[in-house]
N, C-alpha and C. Protein backbone atom coordinates (compact mmCIF):
# COMPACT_ATOMS: atom_id res chain seq x y z
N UNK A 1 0.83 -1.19 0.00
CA UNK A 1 0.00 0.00 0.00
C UNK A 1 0.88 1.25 0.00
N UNK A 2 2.12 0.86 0.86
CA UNK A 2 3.13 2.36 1.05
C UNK A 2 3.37 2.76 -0.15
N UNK A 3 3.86 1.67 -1.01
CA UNK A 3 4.37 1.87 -2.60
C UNK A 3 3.39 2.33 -3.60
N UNK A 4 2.26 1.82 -3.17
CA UNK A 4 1.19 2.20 -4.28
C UNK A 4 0.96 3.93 -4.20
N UNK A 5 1.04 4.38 -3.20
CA UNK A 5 0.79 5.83 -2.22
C UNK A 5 1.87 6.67 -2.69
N UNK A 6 3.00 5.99 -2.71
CA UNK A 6 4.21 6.81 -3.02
C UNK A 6 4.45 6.82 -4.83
N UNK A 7 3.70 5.87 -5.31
CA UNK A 7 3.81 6.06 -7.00
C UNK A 7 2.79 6.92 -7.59
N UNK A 8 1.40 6.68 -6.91
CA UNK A 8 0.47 7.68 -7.16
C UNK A 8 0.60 9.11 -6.82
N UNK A 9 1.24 9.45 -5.94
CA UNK A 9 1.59 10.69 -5.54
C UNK A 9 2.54 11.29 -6.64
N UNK A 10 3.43 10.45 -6.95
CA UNK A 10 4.74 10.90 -8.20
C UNK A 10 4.16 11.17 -9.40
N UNK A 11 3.12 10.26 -9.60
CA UNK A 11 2.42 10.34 -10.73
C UNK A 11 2.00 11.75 -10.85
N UNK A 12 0.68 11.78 -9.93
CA UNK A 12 -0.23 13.33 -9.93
C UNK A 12 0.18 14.02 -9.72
N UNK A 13 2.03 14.05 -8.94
CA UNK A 13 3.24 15.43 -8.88
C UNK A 13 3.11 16.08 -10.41
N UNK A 14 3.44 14.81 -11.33
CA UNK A 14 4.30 14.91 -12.69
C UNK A 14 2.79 15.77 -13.95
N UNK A 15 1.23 15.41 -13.15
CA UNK A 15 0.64 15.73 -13.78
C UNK A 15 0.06 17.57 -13.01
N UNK A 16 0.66 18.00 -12.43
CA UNK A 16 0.24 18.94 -11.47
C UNK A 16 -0.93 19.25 -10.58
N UNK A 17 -0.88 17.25 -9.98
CA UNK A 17 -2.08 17.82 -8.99
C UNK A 17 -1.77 17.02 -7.90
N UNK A 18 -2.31 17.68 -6.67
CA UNK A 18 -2.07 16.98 -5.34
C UNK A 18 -2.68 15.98 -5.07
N UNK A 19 -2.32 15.21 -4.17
CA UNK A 19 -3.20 13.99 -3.86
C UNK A 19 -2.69 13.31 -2.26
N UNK A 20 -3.88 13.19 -1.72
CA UNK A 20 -3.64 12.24 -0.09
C UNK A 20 -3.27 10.72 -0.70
N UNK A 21 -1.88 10.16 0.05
CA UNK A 21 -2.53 8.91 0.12
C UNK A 21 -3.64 8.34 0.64
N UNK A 22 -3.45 7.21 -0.25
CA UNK A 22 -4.68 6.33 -0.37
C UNK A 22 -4.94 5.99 1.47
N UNK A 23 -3.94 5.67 1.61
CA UNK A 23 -4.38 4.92 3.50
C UNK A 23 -4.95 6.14 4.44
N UNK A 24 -4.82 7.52 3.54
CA UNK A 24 -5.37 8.21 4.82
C UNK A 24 -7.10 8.77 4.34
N UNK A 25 -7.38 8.13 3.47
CA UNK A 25 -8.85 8.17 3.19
C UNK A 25 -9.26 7.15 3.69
N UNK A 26 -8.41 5.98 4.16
CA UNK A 26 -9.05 4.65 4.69
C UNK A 26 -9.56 5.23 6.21
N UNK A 27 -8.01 6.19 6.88
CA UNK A 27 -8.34 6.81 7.87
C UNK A 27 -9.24 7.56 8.17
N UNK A 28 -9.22 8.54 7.33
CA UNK A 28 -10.36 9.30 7.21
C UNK A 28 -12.21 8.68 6.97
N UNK A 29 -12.33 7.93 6.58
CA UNK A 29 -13.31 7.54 6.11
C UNK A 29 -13.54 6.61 7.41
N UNK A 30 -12.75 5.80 8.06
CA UNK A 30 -13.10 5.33 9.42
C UNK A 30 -13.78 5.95 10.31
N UNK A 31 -13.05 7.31 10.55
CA UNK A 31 -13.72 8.07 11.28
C UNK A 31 -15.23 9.16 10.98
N UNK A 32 -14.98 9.23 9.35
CA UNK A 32 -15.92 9.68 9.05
C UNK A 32 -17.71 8.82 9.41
N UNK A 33 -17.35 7.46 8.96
CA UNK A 33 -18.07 6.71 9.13
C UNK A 33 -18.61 6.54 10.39
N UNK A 34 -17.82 6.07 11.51
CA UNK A 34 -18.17 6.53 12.87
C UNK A 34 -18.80 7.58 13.41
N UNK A 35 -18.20 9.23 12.52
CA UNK A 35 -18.96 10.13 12.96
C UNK A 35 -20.46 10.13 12.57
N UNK A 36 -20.68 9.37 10.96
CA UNK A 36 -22.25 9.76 10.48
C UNK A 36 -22.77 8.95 11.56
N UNK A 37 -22.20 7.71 11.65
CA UNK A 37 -23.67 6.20 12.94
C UNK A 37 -23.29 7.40 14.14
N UNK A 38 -22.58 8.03 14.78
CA UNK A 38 -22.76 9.34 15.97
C UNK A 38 -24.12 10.17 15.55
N UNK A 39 -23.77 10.83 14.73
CA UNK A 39 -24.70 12.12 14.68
C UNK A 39 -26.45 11.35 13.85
N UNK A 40 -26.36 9.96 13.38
CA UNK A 40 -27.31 9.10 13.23
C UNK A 40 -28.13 8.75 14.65
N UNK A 41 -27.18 8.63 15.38
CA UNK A 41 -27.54 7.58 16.70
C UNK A 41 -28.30 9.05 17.54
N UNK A 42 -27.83 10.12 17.49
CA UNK A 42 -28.33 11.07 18.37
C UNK A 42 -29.53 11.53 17.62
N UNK A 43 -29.37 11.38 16.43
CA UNK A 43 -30.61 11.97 15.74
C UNK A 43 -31.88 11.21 16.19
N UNK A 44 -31.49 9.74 15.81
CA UNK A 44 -33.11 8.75 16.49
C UNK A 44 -32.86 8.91 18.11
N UNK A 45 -32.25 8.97 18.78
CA UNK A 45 -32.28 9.15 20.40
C UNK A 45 -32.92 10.46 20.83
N UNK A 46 -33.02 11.34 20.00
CA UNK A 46 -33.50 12.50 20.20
C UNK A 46 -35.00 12.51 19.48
N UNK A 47 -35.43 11.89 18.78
CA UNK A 47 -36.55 11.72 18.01
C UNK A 47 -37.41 10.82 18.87
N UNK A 48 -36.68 9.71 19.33
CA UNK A 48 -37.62 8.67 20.42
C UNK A 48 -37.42 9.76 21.51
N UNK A 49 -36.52 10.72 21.87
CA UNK A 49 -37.03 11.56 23.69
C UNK A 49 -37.97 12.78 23.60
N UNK A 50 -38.20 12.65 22.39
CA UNK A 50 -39.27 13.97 21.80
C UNK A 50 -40.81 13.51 21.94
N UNK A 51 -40.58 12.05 20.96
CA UNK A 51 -41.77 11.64 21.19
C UNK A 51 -42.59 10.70 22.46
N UNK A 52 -41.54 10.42 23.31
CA UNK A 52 -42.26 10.34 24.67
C UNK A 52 -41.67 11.62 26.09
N UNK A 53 -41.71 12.45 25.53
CA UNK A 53 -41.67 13.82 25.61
C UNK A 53 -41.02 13.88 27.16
N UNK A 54 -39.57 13.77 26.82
CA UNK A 54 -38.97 13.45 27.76
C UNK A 54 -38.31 15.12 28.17
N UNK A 55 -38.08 15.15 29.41
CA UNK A 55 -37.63 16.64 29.83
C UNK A 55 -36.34 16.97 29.57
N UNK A 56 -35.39 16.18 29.46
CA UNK A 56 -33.65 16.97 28.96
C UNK A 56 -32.64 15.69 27.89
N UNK A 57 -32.60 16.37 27.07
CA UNK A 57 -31.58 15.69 26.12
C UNK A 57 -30.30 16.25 26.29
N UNK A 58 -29.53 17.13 27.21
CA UNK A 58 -28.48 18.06 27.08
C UNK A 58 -27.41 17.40 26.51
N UNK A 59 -27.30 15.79 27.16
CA UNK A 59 -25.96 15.44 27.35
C UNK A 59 -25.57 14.22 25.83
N UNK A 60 -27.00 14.25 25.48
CA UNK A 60 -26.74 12.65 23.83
C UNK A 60 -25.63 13.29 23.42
N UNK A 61 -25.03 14.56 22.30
CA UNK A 61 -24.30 14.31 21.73
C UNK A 61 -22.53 13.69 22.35
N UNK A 62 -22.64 14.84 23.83
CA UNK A 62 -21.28 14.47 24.41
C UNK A 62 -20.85 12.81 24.90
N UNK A 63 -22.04 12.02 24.97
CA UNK A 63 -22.18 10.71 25.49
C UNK A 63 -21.97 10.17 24.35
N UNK A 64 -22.21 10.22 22.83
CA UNK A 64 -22.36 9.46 21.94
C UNK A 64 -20.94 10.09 20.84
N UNK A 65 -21.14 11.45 20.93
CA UNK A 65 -20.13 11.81 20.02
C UNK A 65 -18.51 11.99 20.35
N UNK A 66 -18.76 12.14 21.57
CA UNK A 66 -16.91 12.70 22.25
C UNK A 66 -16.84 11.74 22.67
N UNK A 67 -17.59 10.39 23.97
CA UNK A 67 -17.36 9.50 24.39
C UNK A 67 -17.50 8.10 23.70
N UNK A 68 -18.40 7.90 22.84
CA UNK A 68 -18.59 6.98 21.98
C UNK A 68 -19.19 5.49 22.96
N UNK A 69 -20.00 6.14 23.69
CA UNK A 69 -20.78 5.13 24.17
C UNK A 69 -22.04 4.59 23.91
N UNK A 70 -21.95 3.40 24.03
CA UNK A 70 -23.84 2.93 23.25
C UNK A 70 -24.45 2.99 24.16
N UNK A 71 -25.72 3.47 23.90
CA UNK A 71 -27.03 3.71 24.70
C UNK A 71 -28.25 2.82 24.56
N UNK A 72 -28.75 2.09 25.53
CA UNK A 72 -29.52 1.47 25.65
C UNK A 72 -31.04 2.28 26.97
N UNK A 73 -32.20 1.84 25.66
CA UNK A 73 -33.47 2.66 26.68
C UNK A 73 -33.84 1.75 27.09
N UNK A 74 -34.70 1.69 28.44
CA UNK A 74 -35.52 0.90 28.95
C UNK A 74 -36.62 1.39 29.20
N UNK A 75 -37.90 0.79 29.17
CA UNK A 75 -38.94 1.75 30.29
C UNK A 75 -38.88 1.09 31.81
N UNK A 76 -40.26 1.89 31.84
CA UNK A 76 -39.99 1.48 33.29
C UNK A 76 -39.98 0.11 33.93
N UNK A 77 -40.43 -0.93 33.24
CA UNK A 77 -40.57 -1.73 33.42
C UNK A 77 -38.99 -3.02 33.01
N UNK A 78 -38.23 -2.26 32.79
CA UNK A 78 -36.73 -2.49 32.21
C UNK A 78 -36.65 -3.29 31.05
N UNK A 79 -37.85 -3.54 30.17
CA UNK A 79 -37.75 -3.94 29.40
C UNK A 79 -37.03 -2.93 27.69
N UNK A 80 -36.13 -3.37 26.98
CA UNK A 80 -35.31 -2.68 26.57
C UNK A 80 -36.31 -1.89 25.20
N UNK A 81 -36.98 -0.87 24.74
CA UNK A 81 -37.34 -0.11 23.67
C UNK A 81 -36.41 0.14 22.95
N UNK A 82 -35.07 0.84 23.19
CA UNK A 82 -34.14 1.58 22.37
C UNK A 82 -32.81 1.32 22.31
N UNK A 83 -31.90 0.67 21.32
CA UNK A 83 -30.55 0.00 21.33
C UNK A 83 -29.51 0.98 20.41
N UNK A 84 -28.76 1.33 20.68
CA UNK A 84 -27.92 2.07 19.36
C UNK A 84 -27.08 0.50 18.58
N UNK A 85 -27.39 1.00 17.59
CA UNK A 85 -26.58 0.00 16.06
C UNK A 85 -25.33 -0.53 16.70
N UNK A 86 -24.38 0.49 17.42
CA UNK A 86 -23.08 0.51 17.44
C UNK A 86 -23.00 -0.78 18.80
N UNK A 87 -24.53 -1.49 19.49
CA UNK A 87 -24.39 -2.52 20.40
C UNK A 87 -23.67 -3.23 19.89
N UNK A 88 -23.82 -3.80 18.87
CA UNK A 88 -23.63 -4.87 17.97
C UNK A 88 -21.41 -5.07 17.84
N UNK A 89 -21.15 -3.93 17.83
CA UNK A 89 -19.64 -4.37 17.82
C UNK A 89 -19.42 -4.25 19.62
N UNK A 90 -20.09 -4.29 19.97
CA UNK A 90 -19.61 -5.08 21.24
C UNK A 90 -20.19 -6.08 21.89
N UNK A 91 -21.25 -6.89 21.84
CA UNK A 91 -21.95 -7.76 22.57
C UNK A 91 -22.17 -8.70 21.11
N UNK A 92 -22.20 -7.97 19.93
CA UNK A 92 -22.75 -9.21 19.25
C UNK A 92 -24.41 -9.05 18.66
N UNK A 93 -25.12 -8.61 19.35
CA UNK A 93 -26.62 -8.13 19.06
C UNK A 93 -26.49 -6.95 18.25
N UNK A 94 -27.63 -7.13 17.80
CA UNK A 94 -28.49 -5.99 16.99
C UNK A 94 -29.73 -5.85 17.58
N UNK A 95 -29.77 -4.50 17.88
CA UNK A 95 -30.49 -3.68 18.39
C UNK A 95 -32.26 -4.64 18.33
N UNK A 96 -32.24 -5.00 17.08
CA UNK A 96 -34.10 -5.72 16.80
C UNK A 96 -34.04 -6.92 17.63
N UNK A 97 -32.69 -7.53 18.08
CA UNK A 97 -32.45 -8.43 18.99
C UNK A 97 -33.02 -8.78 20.05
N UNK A 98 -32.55 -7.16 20.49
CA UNK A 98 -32.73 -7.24 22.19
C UNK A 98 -34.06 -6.36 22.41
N UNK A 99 -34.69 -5.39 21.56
CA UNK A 99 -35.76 -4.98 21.59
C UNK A 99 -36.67 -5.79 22.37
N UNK A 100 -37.54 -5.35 23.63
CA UNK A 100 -38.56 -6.47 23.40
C UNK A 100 -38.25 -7.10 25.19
N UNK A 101 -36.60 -7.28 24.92
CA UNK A 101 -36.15 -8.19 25.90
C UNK A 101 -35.26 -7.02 27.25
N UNK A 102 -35.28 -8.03 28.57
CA UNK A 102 -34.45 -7.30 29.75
C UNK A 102 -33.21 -7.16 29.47
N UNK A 103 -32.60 -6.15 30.25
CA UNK A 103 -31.15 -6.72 30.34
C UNK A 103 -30.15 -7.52 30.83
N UNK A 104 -31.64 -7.98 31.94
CA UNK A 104 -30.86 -9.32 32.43
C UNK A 104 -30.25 -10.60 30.90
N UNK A 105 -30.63 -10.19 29.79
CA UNK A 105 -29.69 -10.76 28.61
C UNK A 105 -28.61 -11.27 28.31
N UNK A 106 -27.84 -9.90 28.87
CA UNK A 106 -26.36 -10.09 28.90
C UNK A 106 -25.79 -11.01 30.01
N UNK A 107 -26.85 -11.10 30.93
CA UNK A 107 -25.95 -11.18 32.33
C UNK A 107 -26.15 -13.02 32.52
N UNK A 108 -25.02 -13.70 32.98
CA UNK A 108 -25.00 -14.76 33.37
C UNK A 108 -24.15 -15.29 34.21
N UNK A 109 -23.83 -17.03 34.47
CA UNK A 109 -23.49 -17.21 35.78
C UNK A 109 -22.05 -16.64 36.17
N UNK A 110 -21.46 -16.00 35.75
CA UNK A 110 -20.32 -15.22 36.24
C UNK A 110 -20.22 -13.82 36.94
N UNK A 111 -21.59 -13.27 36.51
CA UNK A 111 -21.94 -11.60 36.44
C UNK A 111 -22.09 -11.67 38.30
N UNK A 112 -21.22 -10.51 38.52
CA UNK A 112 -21.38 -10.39 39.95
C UNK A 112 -22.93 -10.16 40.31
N UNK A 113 -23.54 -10.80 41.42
CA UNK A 113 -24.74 -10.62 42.08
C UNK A 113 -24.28 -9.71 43.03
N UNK A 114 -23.46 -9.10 43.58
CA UNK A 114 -23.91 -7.98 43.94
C UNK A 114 -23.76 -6.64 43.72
N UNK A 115 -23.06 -6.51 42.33
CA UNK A 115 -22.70 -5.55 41.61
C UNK A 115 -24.30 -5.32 40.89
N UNK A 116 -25.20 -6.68 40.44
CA UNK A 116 -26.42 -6.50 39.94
C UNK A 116 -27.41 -6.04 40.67
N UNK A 117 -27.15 -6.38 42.10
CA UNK A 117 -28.18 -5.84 43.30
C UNK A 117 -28.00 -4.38 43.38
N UNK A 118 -26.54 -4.11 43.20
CA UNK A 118 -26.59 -2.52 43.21
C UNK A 118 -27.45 -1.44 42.11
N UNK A 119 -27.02 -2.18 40.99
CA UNK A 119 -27.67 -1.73 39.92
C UNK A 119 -29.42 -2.08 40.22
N UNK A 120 -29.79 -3.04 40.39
CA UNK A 120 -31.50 -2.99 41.00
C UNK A 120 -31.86 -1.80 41.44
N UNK A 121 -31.41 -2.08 43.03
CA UNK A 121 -31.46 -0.95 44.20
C UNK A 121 -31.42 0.18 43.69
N UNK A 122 -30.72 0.80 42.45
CA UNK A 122 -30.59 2.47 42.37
C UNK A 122 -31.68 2.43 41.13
N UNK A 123 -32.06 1.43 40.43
CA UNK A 123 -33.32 1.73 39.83
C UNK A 123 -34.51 1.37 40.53
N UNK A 124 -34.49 0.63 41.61
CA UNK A 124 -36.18 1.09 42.56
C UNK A 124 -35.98 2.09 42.86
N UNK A 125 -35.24 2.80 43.55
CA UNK A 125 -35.01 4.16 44.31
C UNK A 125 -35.03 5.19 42.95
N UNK A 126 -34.92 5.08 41.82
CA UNK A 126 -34.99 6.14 40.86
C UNK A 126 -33.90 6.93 40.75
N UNK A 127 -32.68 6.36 41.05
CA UNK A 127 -31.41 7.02 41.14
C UNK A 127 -30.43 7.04 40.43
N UNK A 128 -29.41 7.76 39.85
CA UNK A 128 -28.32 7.06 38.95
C UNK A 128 -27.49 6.16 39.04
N UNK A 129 -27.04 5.83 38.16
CA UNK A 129 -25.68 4.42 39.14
C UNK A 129 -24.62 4.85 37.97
N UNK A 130 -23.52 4.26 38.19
CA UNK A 130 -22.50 3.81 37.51
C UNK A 130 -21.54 2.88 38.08
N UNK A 131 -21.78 1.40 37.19
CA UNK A 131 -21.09 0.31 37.67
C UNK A 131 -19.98 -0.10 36.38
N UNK A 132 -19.26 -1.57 36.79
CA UNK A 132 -18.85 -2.10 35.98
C UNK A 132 -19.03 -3.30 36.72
N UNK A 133 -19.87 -4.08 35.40
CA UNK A 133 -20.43 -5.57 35.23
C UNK A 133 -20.04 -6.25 34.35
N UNK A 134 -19.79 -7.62 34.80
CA UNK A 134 -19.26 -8.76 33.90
C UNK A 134 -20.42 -9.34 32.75
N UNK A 135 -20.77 -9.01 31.66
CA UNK A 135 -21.99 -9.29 30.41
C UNK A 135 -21.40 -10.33 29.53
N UNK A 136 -22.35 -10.88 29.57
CA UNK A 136 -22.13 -11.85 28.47
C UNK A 136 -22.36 -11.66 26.81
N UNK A 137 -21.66 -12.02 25.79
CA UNK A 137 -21.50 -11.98 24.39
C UNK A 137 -22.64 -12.30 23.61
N UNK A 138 -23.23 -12.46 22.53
CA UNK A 138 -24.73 -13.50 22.14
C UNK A 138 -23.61 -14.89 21.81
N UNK A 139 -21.88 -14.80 21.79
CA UNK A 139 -21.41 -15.92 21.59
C UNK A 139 -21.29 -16.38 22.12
N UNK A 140 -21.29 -16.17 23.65
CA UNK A 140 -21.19 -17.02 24.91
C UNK A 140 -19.76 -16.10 26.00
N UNK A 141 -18.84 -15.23 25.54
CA UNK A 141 -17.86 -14.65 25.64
C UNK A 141 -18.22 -13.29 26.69
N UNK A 142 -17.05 -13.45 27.03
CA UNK A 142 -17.74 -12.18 28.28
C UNK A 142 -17.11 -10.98 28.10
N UNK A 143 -16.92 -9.83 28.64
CA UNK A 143 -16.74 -9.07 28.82
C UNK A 143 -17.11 -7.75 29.64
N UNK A 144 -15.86 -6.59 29.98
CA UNK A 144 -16.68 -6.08 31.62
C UNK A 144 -17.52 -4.81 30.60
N UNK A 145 -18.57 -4.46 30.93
CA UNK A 145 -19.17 -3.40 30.62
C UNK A 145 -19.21 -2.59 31.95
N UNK A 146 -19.01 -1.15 31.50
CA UNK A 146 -18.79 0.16 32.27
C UNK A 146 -20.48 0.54 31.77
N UNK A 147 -21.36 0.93 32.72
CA UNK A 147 -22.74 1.23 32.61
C UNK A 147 -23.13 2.53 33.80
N UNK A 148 -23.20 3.85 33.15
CA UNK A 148 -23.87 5.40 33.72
C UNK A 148 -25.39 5.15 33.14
N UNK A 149 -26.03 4.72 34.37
CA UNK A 149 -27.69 4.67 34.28
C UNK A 149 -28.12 5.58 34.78
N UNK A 150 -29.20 6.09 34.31
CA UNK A 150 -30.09 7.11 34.99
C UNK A 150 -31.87 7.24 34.49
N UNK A 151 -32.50 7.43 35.58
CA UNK A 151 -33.79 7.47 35.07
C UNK A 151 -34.16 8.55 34.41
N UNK A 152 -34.91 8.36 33.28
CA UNK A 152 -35.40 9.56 32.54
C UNK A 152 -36.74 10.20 33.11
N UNK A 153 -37.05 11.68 33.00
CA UNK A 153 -38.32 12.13 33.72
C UNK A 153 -39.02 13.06 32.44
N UNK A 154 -40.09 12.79 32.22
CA UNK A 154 -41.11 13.32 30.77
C UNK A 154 -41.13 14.67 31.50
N UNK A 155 -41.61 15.95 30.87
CA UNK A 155 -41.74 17.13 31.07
C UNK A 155 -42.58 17.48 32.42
N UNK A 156 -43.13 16.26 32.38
CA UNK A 156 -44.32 16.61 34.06
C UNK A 156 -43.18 16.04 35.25
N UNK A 157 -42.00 15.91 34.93
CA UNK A 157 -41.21 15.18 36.21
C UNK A 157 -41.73 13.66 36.71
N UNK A 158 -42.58 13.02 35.77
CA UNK A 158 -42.91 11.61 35.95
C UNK A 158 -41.81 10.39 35.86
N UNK A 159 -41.09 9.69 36.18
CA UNK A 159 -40.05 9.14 35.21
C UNK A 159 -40.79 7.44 34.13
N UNK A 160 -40.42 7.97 32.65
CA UNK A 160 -40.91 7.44 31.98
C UNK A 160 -40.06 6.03 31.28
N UNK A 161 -38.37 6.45 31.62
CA UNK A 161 -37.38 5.29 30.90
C UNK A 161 -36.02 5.28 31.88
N UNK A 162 -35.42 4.84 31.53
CA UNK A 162 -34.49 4.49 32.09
C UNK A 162 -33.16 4.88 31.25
N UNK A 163 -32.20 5.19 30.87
CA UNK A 163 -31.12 5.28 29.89
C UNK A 163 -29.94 4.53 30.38
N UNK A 164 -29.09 3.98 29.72
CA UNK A 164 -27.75 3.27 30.12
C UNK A 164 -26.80 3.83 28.90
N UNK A 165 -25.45 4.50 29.23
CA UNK A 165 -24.57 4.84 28.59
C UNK A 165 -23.27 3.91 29.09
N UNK A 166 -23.04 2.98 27.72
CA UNK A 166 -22.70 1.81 28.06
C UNK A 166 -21.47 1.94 27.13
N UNK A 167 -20.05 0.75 28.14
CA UNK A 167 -18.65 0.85 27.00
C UNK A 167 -18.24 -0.63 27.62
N UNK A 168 -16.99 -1.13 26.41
CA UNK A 168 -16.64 -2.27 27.15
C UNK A 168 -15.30 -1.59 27.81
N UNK A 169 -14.78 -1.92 28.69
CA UNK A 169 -13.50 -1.87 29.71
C UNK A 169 -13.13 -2.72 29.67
N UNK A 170 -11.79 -2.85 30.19
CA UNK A 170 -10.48 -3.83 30.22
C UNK A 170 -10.50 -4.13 31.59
């Protein structure tokens, strides 16, 4: 690829025009790509908190765009409504997957029970949490997920969902 980069460049010298190598459009386009599923992912996250007319969106882009964390909705009942695309390169699921289903999903016989009790406890109480839990893969494979939960409250201060801003950790 170095060589191909360094002949094409000599080339379009000799014809008087500039040119990036090729590997940094690969670069570029990585990140580009990442940025559109970002400013994608906030667009429907903001479209589903509109239409169950939720009271503050301040923080989607900094959670999704600077931190690059996937967001998972729940209602109240913790059953999961809302998955970002970007689940999928880390657990393995797609979003139509887990729709439908808890998040007890991920979790199996390794996942600390009382790291999960904590996480319970601050959603009866209606409170935020931030843990790190051992989740399971849809391949069977584990990994620790870092999870900032917080309950969501609709414009009347009712709370209507739940949000999880979710990453894998080492």
């Amino acid at each position: 690829m170095k060589e191909y980069d360094f002949a094409a460049n000599n080339f379009y010298a000799k014809q008087g025009l500039k040119s990036l190598p090729l590997g940094s459009w690969d670069l570029f386009s990585s990140g580009f790509n990442t940025l559109c599923s970002g400013l994608s992912e906030v667009k429907n996250l903001k479209s589903f908190a509109l239409t169950h007319k939720w009271e503050d969106t301040a923080s989607f882009e900094k959670e999704i765009l600077e931190d690059n964390h996937i967001v998972v909705v729940t209602d109240t009942n913790l059953t999961i409504v809302h998955a970002s695309k970007s689940i999928y390169g880390m657990n393995g699921y797609l979003p139509q997957e887990i729709i439908g289903k808890k998040p007890k999903l991920f979790q199996g016989e390794k996942t600390c029970q009382e790291t999960s009790l904590r996480i319970r406890k601050a959603i009866e109480k209606k409170e935020p949490f931030e843990e790190v839990i051992l989740n399971y893969r849809k391949d069977g494979s584990t990994y620790k997920c870092w999870i900032k939960g917080a309950p969501v409250k609709d414009v009347h201060g009712k709370v209507v969902n739940f949000i999880a801003f979710e990453r894998e950790v080492a």
